[in-house]
PDB file of N, CA and C in Angstrom:
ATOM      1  N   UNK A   1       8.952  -7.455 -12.469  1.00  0.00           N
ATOM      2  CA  UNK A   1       7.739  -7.301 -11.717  1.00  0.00           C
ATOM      3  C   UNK A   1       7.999  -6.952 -10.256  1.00  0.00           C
ATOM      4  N   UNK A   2       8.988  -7.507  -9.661  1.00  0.00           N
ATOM      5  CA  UNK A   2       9.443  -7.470  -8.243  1.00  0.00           C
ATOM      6  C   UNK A   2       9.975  -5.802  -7.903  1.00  0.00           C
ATOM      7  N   UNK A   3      10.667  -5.216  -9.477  1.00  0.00           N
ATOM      8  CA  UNK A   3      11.441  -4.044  -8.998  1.00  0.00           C
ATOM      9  C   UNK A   3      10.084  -3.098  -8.835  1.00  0.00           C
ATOM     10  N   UNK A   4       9.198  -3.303  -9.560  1.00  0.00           N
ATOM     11  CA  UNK A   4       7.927  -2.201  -9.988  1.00  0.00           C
ATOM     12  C   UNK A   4       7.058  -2.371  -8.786  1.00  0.00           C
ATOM     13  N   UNK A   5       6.721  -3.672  -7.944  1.00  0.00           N
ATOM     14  CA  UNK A   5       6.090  -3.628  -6.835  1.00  0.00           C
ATOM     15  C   UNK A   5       6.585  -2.966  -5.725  1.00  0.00           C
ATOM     16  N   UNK A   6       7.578  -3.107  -5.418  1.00  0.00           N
ATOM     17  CA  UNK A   6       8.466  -2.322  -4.394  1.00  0.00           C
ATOM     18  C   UNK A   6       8.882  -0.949  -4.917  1.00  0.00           C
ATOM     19  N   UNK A   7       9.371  -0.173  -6.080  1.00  0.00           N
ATOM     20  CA  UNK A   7       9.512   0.955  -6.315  1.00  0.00           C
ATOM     21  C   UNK A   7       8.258   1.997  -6.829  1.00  0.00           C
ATOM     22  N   UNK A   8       7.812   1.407  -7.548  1.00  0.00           N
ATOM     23  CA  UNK A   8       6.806   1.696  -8.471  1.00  0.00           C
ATOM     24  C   UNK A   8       6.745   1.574  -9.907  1.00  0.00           C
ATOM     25  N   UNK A   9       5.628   1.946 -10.327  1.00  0.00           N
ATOM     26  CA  UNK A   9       5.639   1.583 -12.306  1.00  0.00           C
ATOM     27  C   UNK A   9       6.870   2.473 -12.697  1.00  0.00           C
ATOM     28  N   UNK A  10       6.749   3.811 -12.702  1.00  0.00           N
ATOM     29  CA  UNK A  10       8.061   4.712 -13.374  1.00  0.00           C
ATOM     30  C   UNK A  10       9.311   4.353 -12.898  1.00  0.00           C
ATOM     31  N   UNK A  11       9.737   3.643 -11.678  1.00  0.00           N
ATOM     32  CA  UNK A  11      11.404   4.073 -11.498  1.00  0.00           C
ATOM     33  C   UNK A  11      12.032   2.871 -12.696  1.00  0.00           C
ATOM     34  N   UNK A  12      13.235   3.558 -12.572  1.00  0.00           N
ATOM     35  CA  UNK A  12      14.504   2.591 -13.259  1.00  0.00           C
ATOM     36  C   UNK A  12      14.906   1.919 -12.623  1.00  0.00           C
ATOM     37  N   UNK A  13      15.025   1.850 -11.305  1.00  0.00           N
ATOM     38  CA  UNK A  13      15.818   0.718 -10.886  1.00  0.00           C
ATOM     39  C   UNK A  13      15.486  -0.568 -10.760  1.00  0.00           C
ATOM     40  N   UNK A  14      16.319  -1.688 -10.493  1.00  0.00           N
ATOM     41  CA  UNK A  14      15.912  -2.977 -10.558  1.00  0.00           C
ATOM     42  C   UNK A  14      16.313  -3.800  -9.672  1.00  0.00           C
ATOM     43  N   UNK A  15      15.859  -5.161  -9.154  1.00  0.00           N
ATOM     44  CA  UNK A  15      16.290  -5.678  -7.969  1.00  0.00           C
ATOM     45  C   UNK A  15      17.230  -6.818  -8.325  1.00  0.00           C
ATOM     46  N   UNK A  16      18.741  -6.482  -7.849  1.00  0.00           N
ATOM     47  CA  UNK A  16      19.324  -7.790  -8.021  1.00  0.00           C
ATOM     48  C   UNK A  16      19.211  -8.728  -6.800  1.00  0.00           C
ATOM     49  N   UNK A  17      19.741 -10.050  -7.015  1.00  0.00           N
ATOM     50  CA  UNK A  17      19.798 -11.103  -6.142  1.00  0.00           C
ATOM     51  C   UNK A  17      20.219 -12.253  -6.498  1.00  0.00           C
ATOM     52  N   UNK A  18      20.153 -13.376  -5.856  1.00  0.00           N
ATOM     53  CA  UNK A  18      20.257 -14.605  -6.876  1.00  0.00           C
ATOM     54  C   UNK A  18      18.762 -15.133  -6.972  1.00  0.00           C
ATOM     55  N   UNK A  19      18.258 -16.119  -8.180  1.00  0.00           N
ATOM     56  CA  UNK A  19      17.752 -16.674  -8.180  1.00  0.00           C
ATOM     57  C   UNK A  19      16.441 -17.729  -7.240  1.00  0.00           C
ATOM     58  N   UNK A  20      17.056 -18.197  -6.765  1.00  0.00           N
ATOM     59  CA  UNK A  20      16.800 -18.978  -5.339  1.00  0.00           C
ATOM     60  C   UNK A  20      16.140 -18.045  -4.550  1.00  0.00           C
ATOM     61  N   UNK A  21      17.497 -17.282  -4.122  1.00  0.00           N
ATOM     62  CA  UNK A  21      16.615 -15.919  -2.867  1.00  0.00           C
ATOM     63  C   UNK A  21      15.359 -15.422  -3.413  1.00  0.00           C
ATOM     64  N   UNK A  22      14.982 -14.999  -4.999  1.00  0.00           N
ATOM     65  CA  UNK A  22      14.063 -14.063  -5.276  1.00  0.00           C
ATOM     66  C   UNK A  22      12.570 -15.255  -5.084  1.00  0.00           C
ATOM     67  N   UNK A  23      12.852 -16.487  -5.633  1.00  0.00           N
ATOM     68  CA  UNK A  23      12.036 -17.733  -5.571  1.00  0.00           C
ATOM     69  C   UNK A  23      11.318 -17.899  -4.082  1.00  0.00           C
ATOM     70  N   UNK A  24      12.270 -18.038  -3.287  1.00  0.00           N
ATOM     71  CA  UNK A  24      11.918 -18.130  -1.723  1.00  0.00           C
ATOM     72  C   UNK A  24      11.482 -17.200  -1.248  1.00  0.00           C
ATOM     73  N   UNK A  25      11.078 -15.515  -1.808  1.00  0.00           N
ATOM     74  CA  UNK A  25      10.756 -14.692  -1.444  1.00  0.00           C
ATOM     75  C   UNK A  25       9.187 -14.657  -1.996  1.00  0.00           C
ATOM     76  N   UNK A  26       9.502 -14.937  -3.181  1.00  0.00           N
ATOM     77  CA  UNK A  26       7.641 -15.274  -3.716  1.00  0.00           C
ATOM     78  C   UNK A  26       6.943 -16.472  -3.086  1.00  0.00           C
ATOM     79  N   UNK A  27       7.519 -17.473  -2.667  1.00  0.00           N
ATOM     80  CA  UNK A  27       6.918 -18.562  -1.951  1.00  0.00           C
ATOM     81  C   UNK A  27       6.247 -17.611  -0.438  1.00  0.00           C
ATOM     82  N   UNK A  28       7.189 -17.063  -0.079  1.00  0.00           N
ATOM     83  CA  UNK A  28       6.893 -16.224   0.698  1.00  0.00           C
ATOM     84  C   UNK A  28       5.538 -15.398   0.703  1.00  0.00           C
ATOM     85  N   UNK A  29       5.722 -14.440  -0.145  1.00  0.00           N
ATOM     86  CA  UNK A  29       4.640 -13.605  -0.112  1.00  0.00           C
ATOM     87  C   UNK A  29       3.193 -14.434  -0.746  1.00  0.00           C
ATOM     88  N   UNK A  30       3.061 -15.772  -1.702  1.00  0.00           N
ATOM     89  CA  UNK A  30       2.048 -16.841  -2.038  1.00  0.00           C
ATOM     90  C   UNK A  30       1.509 -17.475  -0.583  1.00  0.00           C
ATOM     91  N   UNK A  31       2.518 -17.766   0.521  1.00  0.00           N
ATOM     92  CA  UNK A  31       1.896 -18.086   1.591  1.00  0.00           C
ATOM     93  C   UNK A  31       0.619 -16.940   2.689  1.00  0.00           C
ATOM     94  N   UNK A  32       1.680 -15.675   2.486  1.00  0.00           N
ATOM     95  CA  UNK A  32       0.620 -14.810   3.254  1.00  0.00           C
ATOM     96  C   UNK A  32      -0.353 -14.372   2.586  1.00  0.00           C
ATOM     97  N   UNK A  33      -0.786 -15.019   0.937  1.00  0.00           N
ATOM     98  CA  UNK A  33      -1.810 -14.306   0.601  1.00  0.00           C
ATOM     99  C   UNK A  33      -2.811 -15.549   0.876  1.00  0.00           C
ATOM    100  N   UNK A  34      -2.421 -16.631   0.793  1.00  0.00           N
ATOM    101  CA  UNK A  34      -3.610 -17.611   1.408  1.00  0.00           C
ATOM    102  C   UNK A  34      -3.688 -18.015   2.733  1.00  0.00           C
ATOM    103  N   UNK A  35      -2.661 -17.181   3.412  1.00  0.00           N
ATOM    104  CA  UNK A  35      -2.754 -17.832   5.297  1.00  0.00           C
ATOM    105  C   UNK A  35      -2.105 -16.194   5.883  1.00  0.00           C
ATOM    106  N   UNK A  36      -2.948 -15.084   5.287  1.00  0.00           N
ATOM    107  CA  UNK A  36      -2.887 -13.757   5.817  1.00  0.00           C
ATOM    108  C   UNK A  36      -2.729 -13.833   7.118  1.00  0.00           C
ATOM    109  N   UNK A  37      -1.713 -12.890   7.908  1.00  0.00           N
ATOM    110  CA  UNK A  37      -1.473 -12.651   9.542  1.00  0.00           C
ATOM    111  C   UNK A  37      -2.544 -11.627   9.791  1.00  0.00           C
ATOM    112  N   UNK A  38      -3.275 -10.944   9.080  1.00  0.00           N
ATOM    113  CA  UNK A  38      -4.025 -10.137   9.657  1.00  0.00           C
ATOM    114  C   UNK A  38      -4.644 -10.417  10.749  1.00  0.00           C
ATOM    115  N   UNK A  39      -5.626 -11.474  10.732  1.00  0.00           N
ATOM    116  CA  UNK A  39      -6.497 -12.054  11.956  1.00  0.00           C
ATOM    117  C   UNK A  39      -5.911 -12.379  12.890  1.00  0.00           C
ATOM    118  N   UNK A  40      -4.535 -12.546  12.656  1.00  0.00           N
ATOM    119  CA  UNK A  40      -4.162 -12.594  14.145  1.00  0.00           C
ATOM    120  C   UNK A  40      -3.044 -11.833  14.710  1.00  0.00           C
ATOM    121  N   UNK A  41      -2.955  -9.930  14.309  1.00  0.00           N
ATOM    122  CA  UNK A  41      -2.470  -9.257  14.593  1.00  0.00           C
ATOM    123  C   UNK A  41      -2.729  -8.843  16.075  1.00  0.00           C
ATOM    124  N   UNK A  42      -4.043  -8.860  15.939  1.00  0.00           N
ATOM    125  CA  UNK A  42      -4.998  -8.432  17.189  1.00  0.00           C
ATOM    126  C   UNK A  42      -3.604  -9.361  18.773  1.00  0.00           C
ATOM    127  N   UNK A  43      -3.464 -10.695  18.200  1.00  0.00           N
ATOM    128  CA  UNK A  43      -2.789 -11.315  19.191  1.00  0.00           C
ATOM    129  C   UNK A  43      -1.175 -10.601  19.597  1.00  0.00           C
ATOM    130  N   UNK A  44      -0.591  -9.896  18.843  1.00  0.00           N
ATOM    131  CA  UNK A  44       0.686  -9.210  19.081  1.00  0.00           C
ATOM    132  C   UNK A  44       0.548  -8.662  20.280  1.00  0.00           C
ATOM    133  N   UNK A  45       1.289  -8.696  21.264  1.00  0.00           N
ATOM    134  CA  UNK A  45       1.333  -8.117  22.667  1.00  0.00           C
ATOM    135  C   UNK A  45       2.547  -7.344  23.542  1.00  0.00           C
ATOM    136  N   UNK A  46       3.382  -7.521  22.500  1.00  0.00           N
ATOM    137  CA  UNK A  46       4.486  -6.316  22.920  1.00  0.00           C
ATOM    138  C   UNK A  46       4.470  -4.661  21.938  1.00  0.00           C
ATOM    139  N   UNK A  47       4.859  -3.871  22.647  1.00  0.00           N
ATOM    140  CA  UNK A  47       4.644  -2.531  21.892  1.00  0.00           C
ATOM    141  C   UNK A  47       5.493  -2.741  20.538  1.00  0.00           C
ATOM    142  N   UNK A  48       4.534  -1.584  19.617  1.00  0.00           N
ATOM    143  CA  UNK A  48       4.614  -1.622  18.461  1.00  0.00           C
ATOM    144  C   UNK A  48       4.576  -0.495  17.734  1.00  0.00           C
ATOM    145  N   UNK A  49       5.816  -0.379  16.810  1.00  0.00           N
ATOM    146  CA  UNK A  49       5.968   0.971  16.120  1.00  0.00           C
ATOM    147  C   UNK A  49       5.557   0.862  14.782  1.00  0.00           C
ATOM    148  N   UNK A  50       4.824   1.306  13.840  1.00  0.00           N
ATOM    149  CA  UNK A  50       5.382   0.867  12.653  1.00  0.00           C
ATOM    150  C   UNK A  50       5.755   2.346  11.798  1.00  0.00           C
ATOM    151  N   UNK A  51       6.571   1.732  11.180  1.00  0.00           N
ATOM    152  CA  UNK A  51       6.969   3.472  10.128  1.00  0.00           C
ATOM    153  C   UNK A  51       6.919   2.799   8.614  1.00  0.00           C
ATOM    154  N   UNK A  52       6.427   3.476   8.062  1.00  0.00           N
ATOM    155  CA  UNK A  52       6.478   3.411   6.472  1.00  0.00           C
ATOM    156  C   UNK A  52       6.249   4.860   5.316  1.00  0.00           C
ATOM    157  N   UNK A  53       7.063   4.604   4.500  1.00  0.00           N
ATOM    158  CA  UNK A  53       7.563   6.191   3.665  1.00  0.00           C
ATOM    159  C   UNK A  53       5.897   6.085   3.061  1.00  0.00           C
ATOM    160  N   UNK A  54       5.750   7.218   2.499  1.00  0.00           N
ATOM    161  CA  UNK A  54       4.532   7.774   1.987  1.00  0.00           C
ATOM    162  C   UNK A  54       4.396   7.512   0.707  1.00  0.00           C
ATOM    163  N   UNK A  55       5.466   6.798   0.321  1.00  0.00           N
ATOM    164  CA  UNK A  55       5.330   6.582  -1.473  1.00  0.00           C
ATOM    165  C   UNK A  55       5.663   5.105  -1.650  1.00  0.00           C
ATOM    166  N   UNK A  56       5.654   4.328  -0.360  1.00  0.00           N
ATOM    167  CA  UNK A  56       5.899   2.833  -0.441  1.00  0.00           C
ATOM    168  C   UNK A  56       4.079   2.436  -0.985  1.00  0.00           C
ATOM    169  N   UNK A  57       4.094   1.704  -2.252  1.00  0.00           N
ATOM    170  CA  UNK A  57       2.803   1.514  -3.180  1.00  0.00           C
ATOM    171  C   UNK A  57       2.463   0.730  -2.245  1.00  0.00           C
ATOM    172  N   UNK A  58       2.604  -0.280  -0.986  1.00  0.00           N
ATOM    173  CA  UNK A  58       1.824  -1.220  -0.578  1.00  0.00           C
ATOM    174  C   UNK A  58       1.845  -0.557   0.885  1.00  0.00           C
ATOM    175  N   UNK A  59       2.348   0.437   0.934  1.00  0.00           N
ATOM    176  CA  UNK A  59       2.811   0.993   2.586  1.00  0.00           C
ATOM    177  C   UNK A  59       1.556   1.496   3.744  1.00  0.00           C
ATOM    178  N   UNK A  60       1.283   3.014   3.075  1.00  0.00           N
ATOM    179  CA  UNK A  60       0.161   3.983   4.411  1.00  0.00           C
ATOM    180  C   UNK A  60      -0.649   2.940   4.345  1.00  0.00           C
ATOM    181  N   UNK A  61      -1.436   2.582   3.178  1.00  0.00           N
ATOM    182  CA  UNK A  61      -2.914   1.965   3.938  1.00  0.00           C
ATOM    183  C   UNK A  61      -2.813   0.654   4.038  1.00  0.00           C
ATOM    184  N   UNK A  62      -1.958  -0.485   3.914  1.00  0.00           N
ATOM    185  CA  UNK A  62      -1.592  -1.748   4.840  1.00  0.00           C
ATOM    186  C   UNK A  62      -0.809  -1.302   6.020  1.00  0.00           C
ATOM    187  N   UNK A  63      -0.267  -0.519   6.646  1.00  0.00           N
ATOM    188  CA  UNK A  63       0.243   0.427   7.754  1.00  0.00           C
ATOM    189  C   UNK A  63      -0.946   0.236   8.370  1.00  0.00           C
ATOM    190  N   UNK A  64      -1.807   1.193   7.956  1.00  0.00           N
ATOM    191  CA  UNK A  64      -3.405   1.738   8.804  1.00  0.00           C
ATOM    192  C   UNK A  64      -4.121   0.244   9.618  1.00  0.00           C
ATOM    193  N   UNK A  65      -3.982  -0.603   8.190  1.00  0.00           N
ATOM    194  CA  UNK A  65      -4.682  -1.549   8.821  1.00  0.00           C
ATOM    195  C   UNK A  65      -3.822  -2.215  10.356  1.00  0.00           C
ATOM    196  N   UNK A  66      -2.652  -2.575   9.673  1.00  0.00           N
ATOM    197  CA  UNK A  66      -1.767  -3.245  10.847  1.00  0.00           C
ATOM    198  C   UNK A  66      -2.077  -2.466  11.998  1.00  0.00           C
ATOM    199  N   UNK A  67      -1.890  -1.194  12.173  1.00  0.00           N
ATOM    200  CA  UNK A  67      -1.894  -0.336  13.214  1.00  0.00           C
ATOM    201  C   UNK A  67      -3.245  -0.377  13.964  1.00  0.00           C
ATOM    202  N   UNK A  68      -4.438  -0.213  12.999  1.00  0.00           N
ATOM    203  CA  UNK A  68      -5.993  -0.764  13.754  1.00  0.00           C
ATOM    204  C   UNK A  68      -5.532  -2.352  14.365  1.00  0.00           C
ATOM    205  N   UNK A  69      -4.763  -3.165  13.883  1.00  0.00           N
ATOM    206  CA  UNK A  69      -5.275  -4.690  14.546  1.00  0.00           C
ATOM    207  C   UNK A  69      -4.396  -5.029  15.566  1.00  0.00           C
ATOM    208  N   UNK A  70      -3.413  -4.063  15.561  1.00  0.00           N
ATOM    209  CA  UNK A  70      -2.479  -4.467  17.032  1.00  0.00           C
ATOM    210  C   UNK A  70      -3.099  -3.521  17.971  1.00  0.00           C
ATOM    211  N   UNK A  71      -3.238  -4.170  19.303  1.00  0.00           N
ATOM    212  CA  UNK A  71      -3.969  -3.003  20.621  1.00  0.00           C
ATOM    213  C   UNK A  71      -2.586  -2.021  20.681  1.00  0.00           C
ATOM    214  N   UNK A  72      -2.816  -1.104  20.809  1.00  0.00           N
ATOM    215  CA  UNK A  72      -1.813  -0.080  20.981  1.00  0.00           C
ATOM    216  C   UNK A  72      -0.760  -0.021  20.113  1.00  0.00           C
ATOM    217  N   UNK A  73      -0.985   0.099  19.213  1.00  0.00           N
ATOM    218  CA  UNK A  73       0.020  -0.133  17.947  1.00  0.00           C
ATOM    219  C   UNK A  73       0.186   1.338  17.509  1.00  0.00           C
ATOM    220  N   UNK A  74       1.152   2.422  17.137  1.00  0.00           N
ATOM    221  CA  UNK A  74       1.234   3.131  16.574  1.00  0.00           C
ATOM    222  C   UNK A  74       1.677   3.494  15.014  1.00  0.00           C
ATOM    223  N   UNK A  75       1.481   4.145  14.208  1.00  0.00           N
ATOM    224  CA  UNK A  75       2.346   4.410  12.957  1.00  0.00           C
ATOM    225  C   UNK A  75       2.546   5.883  12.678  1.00  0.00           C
ATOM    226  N   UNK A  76       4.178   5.594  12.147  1.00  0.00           N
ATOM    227  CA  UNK A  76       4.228   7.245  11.300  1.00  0.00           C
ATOM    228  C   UNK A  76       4.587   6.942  10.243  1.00  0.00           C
ATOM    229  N   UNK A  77       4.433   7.943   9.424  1.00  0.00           N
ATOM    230  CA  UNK A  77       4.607   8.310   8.122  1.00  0.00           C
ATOM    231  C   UNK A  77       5.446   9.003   7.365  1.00  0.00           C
ATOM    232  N   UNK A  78       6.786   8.461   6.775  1.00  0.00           N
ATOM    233  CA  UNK A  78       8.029   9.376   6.590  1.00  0.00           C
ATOM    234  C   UNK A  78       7.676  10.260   5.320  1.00  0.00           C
ATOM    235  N   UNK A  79       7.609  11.451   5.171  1.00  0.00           N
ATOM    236  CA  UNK A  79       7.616  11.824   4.168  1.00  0.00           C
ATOM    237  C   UNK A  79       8.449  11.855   3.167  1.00  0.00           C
ATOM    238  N   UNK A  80       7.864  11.534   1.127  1.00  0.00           N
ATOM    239  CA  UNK A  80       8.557  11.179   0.171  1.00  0.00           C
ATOM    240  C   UNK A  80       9.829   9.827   0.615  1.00  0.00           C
ATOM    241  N   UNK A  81       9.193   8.748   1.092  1.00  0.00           N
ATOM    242  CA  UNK A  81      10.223   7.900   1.149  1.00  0.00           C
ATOM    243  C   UNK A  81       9.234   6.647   0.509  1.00  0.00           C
ATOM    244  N   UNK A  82      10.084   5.999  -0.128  1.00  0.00           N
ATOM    245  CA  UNK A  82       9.213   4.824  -0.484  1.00  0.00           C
ATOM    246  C   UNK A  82       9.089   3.279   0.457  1.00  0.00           C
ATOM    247  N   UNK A  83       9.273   2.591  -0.152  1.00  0.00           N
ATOM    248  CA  UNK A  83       9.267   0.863   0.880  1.00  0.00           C
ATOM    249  C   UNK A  83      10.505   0.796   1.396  1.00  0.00           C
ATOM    250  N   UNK A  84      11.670   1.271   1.036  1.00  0.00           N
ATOM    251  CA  UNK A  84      13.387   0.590   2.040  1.00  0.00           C
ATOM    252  C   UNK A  84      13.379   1.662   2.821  1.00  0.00           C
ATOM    253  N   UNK A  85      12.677   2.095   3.956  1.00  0.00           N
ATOM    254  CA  UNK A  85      13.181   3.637   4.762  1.00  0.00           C
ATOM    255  C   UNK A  85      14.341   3.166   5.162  1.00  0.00           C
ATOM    256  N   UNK A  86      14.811   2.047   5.383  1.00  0.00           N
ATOM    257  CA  UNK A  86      16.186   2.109   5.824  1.00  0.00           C
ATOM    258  C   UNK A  86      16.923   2.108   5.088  1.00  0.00           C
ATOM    259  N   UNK A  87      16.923   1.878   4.102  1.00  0.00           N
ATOM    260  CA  UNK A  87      17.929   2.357   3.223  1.00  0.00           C
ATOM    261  C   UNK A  87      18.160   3.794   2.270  1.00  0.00           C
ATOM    262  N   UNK A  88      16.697   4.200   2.546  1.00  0.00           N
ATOM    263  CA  UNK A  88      16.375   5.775   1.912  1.00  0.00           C
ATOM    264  C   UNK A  88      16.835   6.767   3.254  1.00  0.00           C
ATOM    265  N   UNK A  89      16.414   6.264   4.263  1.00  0.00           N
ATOM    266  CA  UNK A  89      16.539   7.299   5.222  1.00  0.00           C
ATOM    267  C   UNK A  89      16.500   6.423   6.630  1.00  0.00           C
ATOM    268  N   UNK A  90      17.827   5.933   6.188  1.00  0.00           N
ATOM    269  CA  UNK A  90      18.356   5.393   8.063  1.00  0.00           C
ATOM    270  C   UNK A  90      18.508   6.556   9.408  1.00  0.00           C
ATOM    271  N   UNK A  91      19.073   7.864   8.944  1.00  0.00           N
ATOM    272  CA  UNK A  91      18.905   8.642   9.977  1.00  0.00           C
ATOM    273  C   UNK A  91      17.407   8.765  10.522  1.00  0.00           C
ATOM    274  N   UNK A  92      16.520   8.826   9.354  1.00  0.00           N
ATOM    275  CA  UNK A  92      15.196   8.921  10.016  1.00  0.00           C
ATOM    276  C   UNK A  92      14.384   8.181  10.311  1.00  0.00           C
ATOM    277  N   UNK A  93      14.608   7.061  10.340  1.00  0.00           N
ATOM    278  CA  UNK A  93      14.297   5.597  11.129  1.00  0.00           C
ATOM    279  C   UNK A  93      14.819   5.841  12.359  1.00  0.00           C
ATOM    280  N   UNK A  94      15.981   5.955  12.617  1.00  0.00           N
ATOM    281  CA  UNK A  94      16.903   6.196  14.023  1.00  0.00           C
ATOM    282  C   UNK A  94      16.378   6.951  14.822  1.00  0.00           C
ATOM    283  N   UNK A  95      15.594   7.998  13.928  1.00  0.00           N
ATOM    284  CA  UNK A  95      15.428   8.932  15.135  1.00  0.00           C
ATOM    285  C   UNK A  95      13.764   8.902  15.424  1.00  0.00           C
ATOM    286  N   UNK A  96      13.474   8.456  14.254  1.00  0.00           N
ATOM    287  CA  UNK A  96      11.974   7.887  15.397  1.00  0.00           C
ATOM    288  C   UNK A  96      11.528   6.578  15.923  1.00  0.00           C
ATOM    289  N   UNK A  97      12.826   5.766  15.946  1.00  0.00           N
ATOM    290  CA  UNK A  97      12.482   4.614  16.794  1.00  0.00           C
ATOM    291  C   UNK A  97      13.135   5.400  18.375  1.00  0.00           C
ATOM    292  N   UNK A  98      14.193   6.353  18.134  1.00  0.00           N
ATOM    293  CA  UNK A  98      14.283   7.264  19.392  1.00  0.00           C
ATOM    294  C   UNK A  98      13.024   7.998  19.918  1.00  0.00           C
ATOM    295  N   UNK A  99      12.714   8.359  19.113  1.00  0.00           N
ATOM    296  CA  UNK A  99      11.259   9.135  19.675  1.00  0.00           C
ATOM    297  C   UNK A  99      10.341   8.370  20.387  1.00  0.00           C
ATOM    298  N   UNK A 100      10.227   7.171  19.760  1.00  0.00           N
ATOM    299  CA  UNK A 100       9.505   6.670  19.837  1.00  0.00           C
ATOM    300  C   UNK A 100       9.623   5.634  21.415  1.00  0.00           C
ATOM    301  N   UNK A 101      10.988   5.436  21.796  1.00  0.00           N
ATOM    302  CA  UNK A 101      11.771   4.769  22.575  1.00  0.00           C
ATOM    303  C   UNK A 101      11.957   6.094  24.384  1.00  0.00           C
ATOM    304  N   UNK A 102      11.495   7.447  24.060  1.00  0.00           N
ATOM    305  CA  UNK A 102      11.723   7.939  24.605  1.00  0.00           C
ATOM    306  C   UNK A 102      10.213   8.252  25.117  1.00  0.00           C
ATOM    307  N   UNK A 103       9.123   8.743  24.366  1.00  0.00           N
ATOM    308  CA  UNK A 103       7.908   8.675  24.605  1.00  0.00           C
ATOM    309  C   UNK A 103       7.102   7.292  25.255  1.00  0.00           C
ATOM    310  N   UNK A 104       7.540   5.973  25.372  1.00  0.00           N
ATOM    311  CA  UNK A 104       7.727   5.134  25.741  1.00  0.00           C
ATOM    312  C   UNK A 104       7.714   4.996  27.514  1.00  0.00           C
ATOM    313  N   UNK A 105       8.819   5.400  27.770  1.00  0.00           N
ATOM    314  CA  UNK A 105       9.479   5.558  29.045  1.00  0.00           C
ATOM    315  C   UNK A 105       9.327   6.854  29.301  1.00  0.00           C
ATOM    316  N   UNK A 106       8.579   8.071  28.796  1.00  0.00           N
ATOM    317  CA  UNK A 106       8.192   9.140  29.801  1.00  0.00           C
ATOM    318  C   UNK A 106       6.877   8.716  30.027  1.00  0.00           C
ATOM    319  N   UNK A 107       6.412   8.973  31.583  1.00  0.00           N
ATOM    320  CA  UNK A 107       4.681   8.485  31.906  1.00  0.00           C
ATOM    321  C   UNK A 107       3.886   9.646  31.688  1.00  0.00           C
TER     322      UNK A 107
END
């Protein structure tokens, strides 16, 4: 269930780990569905990038929202990448947290 939420229904691949870790990760995600951070995104106050691939199933439109609830929050959108951009495409993480790091500091 874990590999299909993060990849999607069709891929083959699967998520290893141990036990424990995958447990503490669902405790995890059971907490933010009954004590959601949304409402208090609005409170985030340092700048904010977010990037997420275009084929991550939980990605663009929980992106959109995050990006509406932080004041000045931006997002891009990697094309054909799914939920790990860093591991699908570390060069292109790199280079738009550069972009992003450079647009920043020009006024």
């Amino acid at each position: 269930g874990i590999a299909r939420a993060i990849y999607g229904e069709g891929s083959s691949k699967t998520v290893r780990g141990d036990a424990q870790g995958i447990a503490h990760v669902t405790r995890t995600l059971k907490s933010l569905h009954d004590d959601p951070l949304t409402p208090r995104l609005r409170d985030v106050a340092c700048p904010t990038r977010l990037l997420v691939g275009e084929k991550d199933p939980m990605g663009p439109k929980a992106s959109a929202i995050i990006e509406r609830e932080i004041p000045g929050a931006t997002l891009e959108v990697v094309p054909g990448c799914g939920h790990w951009l860093h591991v699908e495409a570390p060069e292109v993480v790199m280079r738009a947290i550069d972009r992003w790091q450079v647009q920043r500091e020009t006024p």
